[in-house]
PDB file of N, CA and C in Angstrom:
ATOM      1  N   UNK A   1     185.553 101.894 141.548  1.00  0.00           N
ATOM      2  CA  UNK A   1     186.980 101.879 141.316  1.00  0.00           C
ATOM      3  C   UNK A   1     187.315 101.931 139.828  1.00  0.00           C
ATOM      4  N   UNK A   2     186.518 101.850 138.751  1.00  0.00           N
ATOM      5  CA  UNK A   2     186.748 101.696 137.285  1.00  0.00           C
ATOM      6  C   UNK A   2     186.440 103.135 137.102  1.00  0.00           C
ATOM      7  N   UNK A   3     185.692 103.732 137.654  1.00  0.00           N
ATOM      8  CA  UNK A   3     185.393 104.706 136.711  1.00  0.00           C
ATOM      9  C   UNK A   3     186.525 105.986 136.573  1.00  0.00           C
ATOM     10  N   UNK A   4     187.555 106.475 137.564  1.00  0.00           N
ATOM     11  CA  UNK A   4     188.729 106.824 137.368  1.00  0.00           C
ATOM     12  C   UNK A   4     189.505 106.346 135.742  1.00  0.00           C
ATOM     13  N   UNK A   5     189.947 104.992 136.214  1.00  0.00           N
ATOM     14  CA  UNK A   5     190.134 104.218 134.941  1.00  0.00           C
ATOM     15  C   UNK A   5     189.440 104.438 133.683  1.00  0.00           C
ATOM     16  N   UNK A   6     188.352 104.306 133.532  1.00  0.00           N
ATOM     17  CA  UNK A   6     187.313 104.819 132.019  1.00  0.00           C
ATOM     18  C   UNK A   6     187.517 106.614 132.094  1.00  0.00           C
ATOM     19  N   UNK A   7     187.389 107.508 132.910  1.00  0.00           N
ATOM     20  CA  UNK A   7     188.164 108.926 132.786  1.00  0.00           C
ATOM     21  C   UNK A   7     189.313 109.250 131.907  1.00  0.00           C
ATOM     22  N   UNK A   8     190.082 108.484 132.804  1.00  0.00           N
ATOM     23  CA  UNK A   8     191.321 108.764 132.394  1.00  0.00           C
ATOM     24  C   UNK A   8     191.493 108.012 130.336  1.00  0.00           C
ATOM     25  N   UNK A   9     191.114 107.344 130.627  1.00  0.00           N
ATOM     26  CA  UNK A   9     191.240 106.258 129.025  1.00  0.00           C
ATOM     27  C   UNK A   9     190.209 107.224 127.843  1.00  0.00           C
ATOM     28  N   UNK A  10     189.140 107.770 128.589  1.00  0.00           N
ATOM     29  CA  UNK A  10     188.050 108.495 127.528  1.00  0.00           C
ATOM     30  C   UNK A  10     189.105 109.775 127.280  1.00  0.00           C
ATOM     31  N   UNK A  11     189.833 110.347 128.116  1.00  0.00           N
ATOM     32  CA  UNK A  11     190.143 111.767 127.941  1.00  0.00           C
ATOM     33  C   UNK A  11     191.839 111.836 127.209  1.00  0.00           C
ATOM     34  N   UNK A  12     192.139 110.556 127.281  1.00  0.00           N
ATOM     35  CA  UNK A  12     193.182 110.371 126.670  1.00  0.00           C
ATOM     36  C   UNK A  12     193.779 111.219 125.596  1.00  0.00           C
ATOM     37  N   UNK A  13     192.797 111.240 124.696  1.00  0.00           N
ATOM     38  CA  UNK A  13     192.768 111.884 123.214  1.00  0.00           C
ATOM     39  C   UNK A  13     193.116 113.459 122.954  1.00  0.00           C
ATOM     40  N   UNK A  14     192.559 113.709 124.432  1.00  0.00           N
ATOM     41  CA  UNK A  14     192.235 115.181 124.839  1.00  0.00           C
ATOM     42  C   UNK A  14     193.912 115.507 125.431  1.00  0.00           C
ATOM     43  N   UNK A  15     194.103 114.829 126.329  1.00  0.00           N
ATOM     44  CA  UNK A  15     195.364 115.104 126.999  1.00  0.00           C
ATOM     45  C   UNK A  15     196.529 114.877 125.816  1.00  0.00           C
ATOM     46  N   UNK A  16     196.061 114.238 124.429  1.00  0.00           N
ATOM     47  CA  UNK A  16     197.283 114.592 124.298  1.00  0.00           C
ATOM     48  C   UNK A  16     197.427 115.139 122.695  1.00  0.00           C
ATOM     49  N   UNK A  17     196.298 115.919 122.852  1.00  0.00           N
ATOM     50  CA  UNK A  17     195.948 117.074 121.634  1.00  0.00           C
ATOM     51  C   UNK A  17     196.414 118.202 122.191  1.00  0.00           C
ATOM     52  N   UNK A  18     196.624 118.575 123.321  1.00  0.00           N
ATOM     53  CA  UNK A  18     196.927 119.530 124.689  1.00  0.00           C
ATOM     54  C   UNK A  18     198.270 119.628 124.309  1.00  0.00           C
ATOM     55  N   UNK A  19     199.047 118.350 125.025  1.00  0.00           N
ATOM     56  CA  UNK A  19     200.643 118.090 124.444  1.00  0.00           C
ATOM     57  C   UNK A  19     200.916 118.529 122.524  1.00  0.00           C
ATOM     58  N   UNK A  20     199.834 118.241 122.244  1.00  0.00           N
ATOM     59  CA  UNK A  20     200.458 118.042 120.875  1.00  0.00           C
ATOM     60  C   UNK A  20     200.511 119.687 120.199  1.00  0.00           C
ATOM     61  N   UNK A  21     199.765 120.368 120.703  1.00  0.00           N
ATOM     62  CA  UNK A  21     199.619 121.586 119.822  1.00  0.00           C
ATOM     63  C   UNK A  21     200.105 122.664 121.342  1.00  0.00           C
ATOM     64  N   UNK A  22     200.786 122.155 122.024  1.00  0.00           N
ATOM     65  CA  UNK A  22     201.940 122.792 122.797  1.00  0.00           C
ATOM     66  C   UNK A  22     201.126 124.040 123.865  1.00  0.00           C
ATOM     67  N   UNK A  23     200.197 124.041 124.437  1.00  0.00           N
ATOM     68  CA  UNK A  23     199.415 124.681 125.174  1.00  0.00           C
ATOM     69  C   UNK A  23     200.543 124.927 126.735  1.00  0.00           C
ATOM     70  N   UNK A  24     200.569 125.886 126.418  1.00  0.00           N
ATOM     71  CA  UNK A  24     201.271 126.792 127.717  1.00  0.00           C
ATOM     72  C   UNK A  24     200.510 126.100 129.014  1.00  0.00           C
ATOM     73  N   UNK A  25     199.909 126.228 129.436  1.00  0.00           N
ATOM     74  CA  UNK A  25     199.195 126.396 130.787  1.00  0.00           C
ATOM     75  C   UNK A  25     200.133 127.366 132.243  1.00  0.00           C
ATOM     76  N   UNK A  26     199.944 127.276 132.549  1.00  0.00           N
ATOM     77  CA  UNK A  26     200.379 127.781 133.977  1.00  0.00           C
ATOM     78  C   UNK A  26     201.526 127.665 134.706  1.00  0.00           C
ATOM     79  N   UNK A  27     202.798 128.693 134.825  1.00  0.00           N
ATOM     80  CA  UNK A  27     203.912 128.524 135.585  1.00  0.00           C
ATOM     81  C   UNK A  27     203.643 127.835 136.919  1.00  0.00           C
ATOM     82  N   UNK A  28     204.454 127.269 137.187  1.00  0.00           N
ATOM     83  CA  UNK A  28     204.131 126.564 139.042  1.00  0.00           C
ATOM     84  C   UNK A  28     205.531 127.133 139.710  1.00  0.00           C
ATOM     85  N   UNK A  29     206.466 126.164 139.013  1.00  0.00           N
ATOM     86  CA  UNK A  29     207.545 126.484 139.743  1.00  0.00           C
ATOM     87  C   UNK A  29     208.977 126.327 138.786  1.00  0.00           C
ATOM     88  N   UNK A  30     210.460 126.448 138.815  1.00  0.00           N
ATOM     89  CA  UNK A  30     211.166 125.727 137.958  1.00  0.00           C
ATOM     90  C   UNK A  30     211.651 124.439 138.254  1.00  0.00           C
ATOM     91  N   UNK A  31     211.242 123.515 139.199  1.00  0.00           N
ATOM     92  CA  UNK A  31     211.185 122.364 139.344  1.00  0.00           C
ATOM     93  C   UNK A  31     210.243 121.431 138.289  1.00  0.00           C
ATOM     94  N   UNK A  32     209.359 122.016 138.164  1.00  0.00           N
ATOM     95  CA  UNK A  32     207.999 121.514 137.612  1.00  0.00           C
ATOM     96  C   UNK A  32     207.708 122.115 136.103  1.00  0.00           C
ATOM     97  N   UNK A  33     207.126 121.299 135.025  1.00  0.00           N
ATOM     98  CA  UNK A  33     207.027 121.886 133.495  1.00  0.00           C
ATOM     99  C   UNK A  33     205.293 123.194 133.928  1.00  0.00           C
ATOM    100  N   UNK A  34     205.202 123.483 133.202  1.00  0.00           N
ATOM    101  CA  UNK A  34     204.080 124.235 133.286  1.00  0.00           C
ATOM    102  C   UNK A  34     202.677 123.111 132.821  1.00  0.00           C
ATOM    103  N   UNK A  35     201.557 123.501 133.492  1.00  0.00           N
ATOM    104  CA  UNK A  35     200.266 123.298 134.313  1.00  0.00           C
ATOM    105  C   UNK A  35     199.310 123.625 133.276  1.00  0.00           C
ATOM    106  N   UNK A  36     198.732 122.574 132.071  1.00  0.00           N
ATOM    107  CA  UNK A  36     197.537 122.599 131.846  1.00  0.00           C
ATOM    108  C   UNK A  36     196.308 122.152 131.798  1.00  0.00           C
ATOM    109  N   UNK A  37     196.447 121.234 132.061  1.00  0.00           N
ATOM    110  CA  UNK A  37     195.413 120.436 132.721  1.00  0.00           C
ATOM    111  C   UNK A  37     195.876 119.222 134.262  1.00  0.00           C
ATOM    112  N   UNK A  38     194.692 119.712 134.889  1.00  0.00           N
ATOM    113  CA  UNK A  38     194.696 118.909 136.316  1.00  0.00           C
ATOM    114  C   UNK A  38     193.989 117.809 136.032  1.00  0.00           C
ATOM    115  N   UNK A  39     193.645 116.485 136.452  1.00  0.00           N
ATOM    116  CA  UNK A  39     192.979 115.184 136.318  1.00  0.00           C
ATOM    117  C   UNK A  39     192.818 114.698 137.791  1.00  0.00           C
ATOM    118  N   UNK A  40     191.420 113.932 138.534  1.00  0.00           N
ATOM    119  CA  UNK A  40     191.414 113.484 139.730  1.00  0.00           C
ATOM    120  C   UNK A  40     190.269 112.980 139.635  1.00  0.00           C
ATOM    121  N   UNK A  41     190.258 111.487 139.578  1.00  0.00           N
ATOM    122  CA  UNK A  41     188.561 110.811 139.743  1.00  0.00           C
ATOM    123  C   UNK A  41     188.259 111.274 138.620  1.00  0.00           C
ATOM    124  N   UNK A  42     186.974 111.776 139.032  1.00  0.00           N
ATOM    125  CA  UNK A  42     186.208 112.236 137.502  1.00  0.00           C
ATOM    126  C   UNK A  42     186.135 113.986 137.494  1.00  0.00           C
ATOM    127  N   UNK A  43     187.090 114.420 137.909  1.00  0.00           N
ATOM    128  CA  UNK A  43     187.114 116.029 137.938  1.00  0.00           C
ATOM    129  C   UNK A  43     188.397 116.535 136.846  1.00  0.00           C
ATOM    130  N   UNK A  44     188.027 117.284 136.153  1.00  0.00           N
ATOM    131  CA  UNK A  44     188.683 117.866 135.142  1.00  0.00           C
ATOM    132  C   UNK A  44     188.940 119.390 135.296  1.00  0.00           C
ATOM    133  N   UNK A  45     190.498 120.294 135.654  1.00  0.00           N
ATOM    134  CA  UNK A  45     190.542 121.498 135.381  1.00  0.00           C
ATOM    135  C   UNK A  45     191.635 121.700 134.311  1.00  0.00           C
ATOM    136  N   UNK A  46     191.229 122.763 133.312  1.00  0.00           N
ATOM    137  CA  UNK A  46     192.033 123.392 132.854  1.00  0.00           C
ATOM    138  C   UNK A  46     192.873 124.549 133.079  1.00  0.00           C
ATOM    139  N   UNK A  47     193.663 124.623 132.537  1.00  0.00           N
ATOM    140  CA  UNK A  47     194.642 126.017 133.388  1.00  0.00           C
ATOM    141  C   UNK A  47     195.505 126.754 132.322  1.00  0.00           C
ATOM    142  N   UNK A  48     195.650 127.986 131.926  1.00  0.00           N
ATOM    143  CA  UNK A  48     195.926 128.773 131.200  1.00  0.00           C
ATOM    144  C   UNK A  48     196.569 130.090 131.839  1.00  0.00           C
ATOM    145  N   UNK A  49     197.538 130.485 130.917  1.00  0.00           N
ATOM    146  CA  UNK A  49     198.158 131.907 131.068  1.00  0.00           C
ATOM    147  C   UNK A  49     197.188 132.890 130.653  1.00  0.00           C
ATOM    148  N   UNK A  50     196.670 132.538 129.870  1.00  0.00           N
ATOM    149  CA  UNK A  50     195.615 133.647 128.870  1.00  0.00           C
ATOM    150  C   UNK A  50     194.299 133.160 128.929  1.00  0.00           C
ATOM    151  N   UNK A  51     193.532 134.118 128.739  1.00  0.00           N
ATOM    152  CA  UNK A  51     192.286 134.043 128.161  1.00  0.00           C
ATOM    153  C   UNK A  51     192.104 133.766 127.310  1.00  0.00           C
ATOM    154  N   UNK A  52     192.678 133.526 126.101  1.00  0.00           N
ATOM    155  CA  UNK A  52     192.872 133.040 124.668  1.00  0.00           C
ATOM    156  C   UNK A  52     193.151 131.388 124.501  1.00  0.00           C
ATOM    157  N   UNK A  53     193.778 131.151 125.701  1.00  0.00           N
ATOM    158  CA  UNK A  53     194.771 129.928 125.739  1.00  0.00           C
ATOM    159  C   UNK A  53     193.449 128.694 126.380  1.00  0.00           C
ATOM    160  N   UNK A  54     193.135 129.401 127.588  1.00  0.00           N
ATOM    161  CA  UNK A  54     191.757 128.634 128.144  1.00  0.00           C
ATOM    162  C   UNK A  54     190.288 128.324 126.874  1.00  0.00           C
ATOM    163  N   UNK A  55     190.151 129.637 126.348  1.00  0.00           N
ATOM    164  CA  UNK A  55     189.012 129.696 125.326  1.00  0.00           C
ATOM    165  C   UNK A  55     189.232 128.419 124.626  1.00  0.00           C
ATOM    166  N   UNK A  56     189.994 128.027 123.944  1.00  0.00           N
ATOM    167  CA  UNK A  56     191.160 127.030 122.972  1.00  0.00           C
ATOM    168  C   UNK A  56     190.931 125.981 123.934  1.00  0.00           C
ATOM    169  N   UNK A  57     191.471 125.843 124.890  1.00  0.00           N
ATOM    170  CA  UNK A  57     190.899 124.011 125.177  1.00  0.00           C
ATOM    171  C   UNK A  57     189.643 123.924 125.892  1.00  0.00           C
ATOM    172  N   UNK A  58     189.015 124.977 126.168  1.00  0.00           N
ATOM    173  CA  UNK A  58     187.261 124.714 126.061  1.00  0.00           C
ATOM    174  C   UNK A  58     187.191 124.247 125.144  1.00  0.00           C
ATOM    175  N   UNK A  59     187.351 124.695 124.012  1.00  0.00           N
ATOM    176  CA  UNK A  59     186.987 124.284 122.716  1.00  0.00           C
ATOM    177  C   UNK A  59     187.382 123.234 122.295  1.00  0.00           C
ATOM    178  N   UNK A  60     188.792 122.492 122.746  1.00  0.00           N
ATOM    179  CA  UNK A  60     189.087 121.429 122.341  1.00  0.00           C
ATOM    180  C   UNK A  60     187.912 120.028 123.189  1.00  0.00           C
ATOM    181  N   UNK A  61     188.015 120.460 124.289  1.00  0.00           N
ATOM    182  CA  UNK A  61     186.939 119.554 125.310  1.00  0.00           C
ATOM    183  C   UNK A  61     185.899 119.429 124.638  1.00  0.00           C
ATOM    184  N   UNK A  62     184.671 120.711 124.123  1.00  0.00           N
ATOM    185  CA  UNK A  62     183.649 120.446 123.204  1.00  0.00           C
ATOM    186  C   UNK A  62     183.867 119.499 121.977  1.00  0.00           C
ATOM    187  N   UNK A  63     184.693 119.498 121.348  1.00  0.00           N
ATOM    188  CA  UNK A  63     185.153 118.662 120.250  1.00  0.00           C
ATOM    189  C   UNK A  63     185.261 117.137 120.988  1.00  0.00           C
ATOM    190  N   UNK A  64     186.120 116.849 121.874  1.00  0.00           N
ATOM    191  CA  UNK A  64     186.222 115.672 122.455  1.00  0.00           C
ATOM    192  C   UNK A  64     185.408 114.860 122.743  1.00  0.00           C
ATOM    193  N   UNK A  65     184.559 115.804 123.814  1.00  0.00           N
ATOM    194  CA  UNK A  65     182.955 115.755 124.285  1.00  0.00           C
ATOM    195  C   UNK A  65     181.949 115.235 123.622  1.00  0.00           C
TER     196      UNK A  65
END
């Protein structure tokens, strides 16, 4: 049951280097802001308009990592 908890707290930094340097991710709907990263347990996806945009928070994850 902690380890969700230690996920979420390690990746913190990450989620909000994401926010901070304004990463598009993925239209959903206009109810909803746009989609760049998913979080669940210990599963991590990223999500991008571009190929450029994804490359960029690979890269940020390696740095994090």
């Amino acid at each position: 049951m902690l380890s969700p908890f230690l996920f979420a707290l390690y990746l913190n930094a990450f989620i909000e280097l994401l926010v901070s340097e304004m990463c598009r991710g993925i239209f959903v709907s206009e109810c909803f802001t746009n989609v760049n990263i998913l979080l669940d347990a210990d599963d991590l996806v990223l999500c991008s308009d571009m190929a450029g945009g994804l490359q960029k928070a690979i890269g940020d994850v390696r740095k994090i990592l």
